[in-house]
N, C-alpha and C. Protein backbone atom coordinates (compact mmCIF):
# COMPACT_ATOMS: atom_id res chain seq x y z
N UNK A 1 0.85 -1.19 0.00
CA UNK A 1 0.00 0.00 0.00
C UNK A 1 0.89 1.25 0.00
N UNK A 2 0.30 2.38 -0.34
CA UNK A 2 1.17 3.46 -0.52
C UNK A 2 0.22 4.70 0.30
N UNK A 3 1.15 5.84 0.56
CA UNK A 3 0.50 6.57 1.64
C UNK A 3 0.45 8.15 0.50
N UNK A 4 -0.69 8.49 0.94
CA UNK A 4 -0.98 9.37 0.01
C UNK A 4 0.52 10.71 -0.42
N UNK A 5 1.14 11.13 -1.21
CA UNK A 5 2.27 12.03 -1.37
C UNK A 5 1.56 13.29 -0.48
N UNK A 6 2.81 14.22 0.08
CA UNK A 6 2.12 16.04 1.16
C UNK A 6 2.64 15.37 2.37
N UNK A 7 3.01 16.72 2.50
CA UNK A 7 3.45 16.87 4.14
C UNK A 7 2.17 16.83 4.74
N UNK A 8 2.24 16.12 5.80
CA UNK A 8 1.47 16.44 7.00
C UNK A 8 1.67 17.01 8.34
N UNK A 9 0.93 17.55 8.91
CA UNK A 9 1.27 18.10 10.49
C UNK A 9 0.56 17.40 11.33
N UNK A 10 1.55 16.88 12.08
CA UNK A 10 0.34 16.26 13.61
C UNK A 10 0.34 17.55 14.83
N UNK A 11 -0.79 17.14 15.61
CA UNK A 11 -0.73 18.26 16.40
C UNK A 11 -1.45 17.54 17.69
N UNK A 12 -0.45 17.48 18.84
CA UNK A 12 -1.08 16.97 20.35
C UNK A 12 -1.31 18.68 21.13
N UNK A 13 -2.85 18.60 21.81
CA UNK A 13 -3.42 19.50 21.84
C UNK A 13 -3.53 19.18 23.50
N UNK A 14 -2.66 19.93 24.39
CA UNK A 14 -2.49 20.29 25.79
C UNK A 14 -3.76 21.34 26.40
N UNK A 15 -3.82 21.59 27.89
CA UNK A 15 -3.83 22.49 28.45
C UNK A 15 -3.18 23.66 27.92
N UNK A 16 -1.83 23.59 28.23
CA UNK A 16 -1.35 24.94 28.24
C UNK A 16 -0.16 25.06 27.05
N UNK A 17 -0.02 23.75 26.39
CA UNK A 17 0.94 23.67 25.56
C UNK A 17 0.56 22.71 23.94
N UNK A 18 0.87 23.05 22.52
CA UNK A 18 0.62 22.55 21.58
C UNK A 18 1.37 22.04 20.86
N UNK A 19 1.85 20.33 21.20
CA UNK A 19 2.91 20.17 19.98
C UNK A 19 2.39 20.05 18.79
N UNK A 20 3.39 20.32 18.05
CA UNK A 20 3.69 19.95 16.63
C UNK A 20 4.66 19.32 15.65
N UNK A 21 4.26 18.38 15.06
CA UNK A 21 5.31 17.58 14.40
C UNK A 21 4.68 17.97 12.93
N UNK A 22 5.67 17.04 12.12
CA UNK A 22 5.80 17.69 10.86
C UNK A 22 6.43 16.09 10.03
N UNK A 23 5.66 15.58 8.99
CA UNK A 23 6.12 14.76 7.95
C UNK A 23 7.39 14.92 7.01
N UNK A 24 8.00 14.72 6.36
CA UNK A 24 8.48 14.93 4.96
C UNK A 24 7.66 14.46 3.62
N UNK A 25 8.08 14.95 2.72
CA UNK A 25 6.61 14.77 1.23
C UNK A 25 6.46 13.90 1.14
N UNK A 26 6.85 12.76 1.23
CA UNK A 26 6.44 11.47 0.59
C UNK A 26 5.36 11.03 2.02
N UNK A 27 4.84 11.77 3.02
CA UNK A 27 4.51 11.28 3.93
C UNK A 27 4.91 9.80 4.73
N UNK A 28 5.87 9.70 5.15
CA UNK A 28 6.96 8.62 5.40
C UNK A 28 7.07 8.67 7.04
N UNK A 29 8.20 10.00 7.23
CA UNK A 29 8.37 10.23 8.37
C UNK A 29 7.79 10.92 8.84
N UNK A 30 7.73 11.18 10.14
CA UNK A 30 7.50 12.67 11.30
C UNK A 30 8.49 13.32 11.84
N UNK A 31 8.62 14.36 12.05
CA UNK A 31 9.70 14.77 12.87
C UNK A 31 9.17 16.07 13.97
N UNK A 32 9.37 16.41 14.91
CA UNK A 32 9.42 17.49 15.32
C UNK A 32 9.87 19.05 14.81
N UNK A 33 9.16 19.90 15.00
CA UNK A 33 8.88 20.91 14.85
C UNK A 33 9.00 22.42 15.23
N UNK A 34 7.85 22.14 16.68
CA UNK A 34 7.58 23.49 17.49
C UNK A 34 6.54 23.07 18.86
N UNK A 35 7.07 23.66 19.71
CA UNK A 35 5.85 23.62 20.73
C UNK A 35 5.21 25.48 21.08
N UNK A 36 3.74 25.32 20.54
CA UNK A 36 3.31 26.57 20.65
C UNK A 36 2.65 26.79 22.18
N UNK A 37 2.58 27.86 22.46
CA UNK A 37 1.92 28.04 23.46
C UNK A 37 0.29 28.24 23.87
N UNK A 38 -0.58 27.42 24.45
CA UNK A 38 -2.11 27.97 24.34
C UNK A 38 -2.42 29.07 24.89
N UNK A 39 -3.60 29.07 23.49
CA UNK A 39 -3.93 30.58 23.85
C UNK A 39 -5.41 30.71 23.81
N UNK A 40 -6.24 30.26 24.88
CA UNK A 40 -7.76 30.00 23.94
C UNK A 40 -8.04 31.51 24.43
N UNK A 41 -8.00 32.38 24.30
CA UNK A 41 -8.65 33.77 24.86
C UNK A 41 -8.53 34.01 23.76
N UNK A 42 -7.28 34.35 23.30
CA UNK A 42 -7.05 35.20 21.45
C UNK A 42 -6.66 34.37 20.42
N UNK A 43 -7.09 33.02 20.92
CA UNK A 43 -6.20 31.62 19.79
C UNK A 43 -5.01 31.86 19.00
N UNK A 44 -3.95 32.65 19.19
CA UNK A 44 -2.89 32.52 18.73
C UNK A 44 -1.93 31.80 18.26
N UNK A 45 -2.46 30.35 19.50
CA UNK A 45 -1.87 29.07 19.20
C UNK A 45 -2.52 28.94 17.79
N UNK A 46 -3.68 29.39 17.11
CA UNK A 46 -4.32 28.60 15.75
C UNK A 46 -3.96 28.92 14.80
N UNK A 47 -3.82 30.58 15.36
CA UNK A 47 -2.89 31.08 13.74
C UNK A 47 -1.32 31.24 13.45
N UNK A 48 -0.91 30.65 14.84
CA UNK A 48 0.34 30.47 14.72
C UNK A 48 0.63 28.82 13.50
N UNK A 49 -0.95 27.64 14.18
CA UNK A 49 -0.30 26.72 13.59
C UNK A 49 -1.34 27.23 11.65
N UNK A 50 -1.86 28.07 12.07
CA UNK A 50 -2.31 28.25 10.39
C UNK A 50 -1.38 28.35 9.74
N UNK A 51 -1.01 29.65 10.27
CA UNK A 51 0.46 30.06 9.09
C UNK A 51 1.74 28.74 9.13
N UNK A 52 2.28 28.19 9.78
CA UNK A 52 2.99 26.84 9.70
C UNK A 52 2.49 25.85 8.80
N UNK A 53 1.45 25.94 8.58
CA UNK A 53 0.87 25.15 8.02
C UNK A 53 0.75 25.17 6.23
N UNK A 54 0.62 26.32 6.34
CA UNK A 54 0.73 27.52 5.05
C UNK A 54 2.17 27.41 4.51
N UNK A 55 3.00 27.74 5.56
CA UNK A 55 4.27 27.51 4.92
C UNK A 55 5.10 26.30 4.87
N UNK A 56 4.45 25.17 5.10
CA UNK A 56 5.03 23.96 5.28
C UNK A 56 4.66 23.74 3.63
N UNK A 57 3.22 23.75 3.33
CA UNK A 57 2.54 23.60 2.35
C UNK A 57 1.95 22.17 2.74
N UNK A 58 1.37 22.19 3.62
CA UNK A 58 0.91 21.12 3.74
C UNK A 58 -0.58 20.76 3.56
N UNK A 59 -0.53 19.10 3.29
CA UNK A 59 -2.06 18.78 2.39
C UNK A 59 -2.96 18.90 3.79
N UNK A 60 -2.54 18.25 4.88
CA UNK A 60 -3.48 17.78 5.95
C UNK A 60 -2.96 17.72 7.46
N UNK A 61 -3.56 18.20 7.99
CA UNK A 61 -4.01 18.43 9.35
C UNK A 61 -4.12 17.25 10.18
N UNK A 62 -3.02 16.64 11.13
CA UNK A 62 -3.89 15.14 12.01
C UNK A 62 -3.91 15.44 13.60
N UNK A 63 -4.79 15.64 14.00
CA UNK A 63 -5.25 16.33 15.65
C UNK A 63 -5.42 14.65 16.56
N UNK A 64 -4.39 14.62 17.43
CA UNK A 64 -4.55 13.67 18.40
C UNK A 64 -5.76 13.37 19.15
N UNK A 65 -6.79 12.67 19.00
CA UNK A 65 -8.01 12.44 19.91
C UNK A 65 -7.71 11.22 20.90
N UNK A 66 -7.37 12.10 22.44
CA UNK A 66 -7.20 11.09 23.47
C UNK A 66 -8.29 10.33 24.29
N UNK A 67 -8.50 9.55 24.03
CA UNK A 67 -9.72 8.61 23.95
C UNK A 67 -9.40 8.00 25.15
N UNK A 68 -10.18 7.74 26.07
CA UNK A 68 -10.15 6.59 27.47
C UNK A 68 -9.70 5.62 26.91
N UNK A 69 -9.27 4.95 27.72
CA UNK A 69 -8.68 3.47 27.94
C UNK A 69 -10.62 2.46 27.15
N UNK A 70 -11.17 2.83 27.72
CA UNK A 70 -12.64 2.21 26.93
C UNK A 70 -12.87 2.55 26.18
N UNK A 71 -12.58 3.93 25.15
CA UNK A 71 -13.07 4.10 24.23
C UNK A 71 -13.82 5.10 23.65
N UNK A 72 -13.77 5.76 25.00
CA UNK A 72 -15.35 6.68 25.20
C UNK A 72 -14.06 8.23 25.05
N UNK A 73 -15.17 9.17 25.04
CA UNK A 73 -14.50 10.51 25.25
C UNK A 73 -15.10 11.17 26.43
N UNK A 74 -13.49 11.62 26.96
CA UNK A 74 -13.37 11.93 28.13
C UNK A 74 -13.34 13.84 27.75
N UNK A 75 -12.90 14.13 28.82
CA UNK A 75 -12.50 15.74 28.62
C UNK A 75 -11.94 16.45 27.76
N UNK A 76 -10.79 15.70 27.85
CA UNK A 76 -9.18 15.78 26.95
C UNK A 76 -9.72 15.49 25.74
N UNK A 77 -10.46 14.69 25.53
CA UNK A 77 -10.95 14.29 24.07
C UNK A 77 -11.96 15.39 23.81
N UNK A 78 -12.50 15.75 24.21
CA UNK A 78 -13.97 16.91 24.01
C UNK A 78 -13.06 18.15 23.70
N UNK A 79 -11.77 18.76 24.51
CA UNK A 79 -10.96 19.66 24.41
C UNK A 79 -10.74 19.53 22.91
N UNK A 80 -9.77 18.21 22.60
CA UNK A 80 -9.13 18.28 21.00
C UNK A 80 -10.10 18.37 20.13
N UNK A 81 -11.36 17.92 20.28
CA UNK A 81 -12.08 17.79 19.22
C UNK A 81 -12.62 19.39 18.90
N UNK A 82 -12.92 19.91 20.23
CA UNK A 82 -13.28 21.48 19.91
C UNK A 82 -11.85 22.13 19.13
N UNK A 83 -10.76 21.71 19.09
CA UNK A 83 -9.62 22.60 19.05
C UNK A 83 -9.44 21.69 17.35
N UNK A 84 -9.82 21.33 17.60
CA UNK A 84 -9.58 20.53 15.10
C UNK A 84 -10.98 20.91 15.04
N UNK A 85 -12.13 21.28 15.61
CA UNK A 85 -13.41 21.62 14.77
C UNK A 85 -12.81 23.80 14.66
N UNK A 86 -12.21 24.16 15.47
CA UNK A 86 -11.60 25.94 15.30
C UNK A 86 -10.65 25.73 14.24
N UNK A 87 -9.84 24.35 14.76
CA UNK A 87 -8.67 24.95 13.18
C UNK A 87 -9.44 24.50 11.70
N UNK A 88 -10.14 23.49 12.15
CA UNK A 88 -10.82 23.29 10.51
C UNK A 88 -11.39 24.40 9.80
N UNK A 89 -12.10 25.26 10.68
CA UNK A 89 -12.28 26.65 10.44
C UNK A 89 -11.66 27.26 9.78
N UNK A 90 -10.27 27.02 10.36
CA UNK A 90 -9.32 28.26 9.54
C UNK A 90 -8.36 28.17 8.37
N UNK A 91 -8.45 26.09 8.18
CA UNK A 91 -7.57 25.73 7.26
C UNK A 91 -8.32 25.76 5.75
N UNK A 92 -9.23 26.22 5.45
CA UNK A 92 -9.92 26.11 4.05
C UNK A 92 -10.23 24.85 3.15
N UNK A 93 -8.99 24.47 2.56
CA UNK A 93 -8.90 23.48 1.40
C UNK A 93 -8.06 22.36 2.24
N UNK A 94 -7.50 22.42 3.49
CA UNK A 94 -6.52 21.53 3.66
C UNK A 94 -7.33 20.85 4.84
N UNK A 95 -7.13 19.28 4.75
CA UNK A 95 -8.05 18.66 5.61
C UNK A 95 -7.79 18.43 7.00
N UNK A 96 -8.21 18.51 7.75
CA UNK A 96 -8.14 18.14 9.63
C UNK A 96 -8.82 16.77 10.45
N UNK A 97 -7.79 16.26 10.89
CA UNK A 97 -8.46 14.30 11.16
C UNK A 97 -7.80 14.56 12.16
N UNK A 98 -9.23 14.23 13.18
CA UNK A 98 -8.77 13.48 14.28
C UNK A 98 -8.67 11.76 14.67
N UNK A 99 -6.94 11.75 15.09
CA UNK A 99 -6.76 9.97 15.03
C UNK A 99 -6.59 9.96 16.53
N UNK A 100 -7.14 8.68 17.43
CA UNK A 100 -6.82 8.25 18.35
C UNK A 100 -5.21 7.95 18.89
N UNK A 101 -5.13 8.33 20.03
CA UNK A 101 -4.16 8.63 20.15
C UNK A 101 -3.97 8.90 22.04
N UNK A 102 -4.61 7.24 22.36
CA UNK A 102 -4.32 6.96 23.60
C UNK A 102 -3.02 6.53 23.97
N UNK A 103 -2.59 7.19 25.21
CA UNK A 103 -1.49 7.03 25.61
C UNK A 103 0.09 7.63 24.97
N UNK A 104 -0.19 8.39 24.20
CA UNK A 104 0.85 8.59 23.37
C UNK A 104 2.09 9.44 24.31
N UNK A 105 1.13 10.53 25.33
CA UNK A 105 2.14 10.91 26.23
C UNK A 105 2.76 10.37 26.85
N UNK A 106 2.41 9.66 27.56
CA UNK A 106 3.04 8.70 28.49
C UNK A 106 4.21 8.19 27.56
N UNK A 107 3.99 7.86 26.40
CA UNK A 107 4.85 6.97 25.99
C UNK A 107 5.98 7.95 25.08
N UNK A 108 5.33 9.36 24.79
CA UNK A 108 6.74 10.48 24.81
C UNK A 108 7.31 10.39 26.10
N UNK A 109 6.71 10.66 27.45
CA UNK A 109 7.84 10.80 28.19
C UNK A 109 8.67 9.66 28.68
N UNK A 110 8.34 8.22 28.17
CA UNK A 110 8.93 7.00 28.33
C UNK A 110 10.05 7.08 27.48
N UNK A 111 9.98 7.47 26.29
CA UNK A 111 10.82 7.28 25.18
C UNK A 111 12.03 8.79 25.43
N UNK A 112 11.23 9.68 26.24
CA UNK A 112 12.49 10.40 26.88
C UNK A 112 13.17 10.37 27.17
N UNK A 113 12.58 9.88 28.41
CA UNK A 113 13.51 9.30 29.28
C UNK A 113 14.75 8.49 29.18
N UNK A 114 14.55 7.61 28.12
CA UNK A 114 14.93 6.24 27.91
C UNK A 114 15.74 6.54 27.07
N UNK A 115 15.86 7.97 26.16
CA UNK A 115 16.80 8.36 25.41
C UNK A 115 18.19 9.48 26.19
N UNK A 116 17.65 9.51 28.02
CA UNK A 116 19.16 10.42 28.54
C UNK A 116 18.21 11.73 28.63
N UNK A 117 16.83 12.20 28.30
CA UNK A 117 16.23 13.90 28.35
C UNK A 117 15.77 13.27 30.04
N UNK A 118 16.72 14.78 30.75
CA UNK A 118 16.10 14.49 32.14
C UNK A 118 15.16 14.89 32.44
N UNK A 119 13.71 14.94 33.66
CA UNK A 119 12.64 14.90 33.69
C UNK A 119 12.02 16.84 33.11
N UNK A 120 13.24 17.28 34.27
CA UNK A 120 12.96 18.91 34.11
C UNK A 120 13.04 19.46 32.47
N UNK A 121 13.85 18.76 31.54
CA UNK A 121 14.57 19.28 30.11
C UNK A 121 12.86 18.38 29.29
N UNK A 122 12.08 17.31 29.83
CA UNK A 122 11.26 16.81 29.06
C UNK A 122 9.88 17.89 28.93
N UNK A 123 9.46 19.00 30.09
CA UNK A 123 8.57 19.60 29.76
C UNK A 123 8.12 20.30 28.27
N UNK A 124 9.75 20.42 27.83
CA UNK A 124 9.90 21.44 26.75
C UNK A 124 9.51 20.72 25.41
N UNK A 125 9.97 19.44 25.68
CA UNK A 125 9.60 18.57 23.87
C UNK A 125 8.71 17.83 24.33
N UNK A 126 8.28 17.23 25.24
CA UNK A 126 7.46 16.11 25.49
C UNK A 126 6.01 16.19 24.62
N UNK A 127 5.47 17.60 24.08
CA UNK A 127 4.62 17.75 23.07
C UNK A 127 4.90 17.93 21.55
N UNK A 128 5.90 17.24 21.59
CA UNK A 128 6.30 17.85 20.08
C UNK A 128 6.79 16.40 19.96
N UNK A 129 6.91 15.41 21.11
CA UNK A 129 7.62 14.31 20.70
C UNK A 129 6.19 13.38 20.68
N UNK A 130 4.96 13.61 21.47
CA UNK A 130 3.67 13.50 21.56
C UNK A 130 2.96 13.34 20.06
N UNK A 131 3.40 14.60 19.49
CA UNK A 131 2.96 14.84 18.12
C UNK A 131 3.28 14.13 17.10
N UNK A 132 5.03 13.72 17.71
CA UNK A 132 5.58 12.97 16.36
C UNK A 132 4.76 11.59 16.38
N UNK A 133 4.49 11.00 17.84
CA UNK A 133 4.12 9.63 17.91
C UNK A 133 2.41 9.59 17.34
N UNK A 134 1.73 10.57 17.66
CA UNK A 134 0.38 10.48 16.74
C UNK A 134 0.12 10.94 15.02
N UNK A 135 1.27 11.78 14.72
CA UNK A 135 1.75 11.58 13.13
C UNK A 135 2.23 10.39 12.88
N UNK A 136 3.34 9.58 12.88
CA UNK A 136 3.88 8.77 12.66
C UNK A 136 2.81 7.28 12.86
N UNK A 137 2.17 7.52 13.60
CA UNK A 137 0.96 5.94 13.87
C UNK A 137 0.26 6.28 13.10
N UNK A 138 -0.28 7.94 12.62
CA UNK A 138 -1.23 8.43 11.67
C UNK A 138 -0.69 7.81 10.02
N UNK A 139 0.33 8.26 9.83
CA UNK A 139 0.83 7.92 8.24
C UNK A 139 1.37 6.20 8.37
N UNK A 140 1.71 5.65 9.58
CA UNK A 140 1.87 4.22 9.22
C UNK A 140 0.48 3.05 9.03
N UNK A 141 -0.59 3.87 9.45
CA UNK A 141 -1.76 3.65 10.02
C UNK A 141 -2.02 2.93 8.24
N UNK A 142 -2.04 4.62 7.38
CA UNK A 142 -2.44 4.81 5.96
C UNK A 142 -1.23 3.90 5.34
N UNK A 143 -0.52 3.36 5.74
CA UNK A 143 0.74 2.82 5.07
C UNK A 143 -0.04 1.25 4.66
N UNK A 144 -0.38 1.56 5.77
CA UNK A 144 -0.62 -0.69 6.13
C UNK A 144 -2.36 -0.95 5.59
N UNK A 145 -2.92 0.53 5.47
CA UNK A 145 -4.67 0.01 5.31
C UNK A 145 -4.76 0.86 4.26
N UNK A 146 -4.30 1.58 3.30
CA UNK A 146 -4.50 2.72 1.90
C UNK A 146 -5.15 3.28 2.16
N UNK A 147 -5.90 3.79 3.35
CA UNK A 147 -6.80 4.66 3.55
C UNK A 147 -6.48 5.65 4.65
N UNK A 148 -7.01 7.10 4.39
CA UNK A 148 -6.51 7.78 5.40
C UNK A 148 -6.93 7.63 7.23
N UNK A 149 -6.43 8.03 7.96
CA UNK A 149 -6.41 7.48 9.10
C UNK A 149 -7.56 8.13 9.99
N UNK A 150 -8.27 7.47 11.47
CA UNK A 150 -8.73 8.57 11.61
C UNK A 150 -10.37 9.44 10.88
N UNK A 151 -11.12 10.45 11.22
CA UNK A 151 -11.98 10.73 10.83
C UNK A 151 -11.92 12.35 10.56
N UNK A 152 -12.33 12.31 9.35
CA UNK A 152 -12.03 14.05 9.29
C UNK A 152 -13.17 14.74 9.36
N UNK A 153 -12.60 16.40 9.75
CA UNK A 153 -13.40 17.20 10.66
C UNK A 153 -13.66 18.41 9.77
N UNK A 154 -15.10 18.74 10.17
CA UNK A 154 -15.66 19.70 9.87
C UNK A 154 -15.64 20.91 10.49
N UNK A 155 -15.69 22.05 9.63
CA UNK A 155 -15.42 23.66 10.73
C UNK A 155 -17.06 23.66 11.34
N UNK A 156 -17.72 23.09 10.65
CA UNK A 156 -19.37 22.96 11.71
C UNK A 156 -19.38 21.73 12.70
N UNK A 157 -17.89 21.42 12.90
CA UNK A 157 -17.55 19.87 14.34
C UNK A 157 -18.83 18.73 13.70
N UNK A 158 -19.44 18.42 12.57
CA UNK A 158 -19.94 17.39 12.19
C UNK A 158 -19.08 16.06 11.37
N UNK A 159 -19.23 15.19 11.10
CA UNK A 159 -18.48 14.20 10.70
C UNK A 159 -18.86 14.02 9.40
N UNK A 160 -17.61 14.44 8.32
CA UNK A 160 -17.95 14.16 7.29
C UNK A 160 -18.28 12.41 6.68
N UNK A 161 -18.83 11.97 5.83
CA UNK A 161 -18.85 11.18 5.25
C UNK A 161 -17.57 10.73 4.18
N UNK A 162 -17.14 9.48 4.32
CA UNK A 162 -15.90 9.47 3.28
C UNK A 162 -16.55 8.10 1.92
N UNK A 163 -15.79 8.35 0.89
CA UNK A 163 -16.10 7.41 0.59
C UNK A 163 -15.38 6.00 0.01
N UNK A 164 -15.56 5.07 0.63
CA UNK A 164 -14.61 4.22 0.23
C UNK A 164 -13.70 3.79 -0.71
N UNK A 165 -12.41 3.16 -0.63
CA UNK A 165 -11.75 2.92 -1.80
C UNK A 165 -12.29 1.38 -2.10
């Protein structure tokens, strides 16, 4: 199977902090990026990641949806989903999917750790390394099933319809 060609951006959507990772064109890899700061009063965080987004040139948008351990949506999940139904808003032509993406922190700051980043030095990437791990499951996701990952989002937060390959 082959994964669609365009950069993509993943984006793990914090409290107070927004990583961002970033593909190469062939949609292959992820890499880190940027960690923006939240801003829901003047959303700055949105048009900070608009314009990144703009200048990456990228096809699509993948917003981490942290889903309970059951399945269900919790807070954190109601948060991201409001925060990819504002950026869908603002991205026009370029698409926004939210992919599941339980546990992924935990398992940035495992993979921190485990790489020598001491606990205090992990606040700073631990969302950007967050991001890479829900990009990277996002495009291997589309690697192994030809289809894109995930469900994409509407700027009216309704669920589009896709249609099968």
């Amino acid at each position: 199977m082959t994964v669609r060609p365009g950069v993509r951006v993943g984006v793990d959507v914090g409290s107070a902090r927004v990583g961002v990772a970033a593909s190469d064109p062939s949609g292959t890899f992820a890499h880190p990026v940027r960690t923006l700061a939240r801003d829901e009063q003047h959303q700055s965080d949105l048009a900070e990641l608009q314009t990144l987004v703009d200048e990456l040139g990228a096809v699509e948008v993948v917003v981490g949806l942290p889903l309970l351990l059951s399945g269900l949506e919790g807070e954190a999940a109601q948060i991201a989903r409001a925060y990819a139904v504002a950026l869908a808003a603002r991205m026009g032509t370029v698409t926004v999917r939210l992919v599941d993406e339980r546990l992924t922190t935990v398992d940035a700051h495992r993979r921190l750790r485990d790489s020598g980043v001491p606990g205090r030095g992990q606040r700073k990437v631990v969302d950007q390394a967050a991001a890479v791990l829900i990009l990277q499951t996002a495009l291997d996701t589309e690697a192994s099933s030809g289809r894109p990952p995930g469900e994409p989002v509407t700027a009216g937060g309704r669920r589009k319809k896709e249609r099968r390959r």
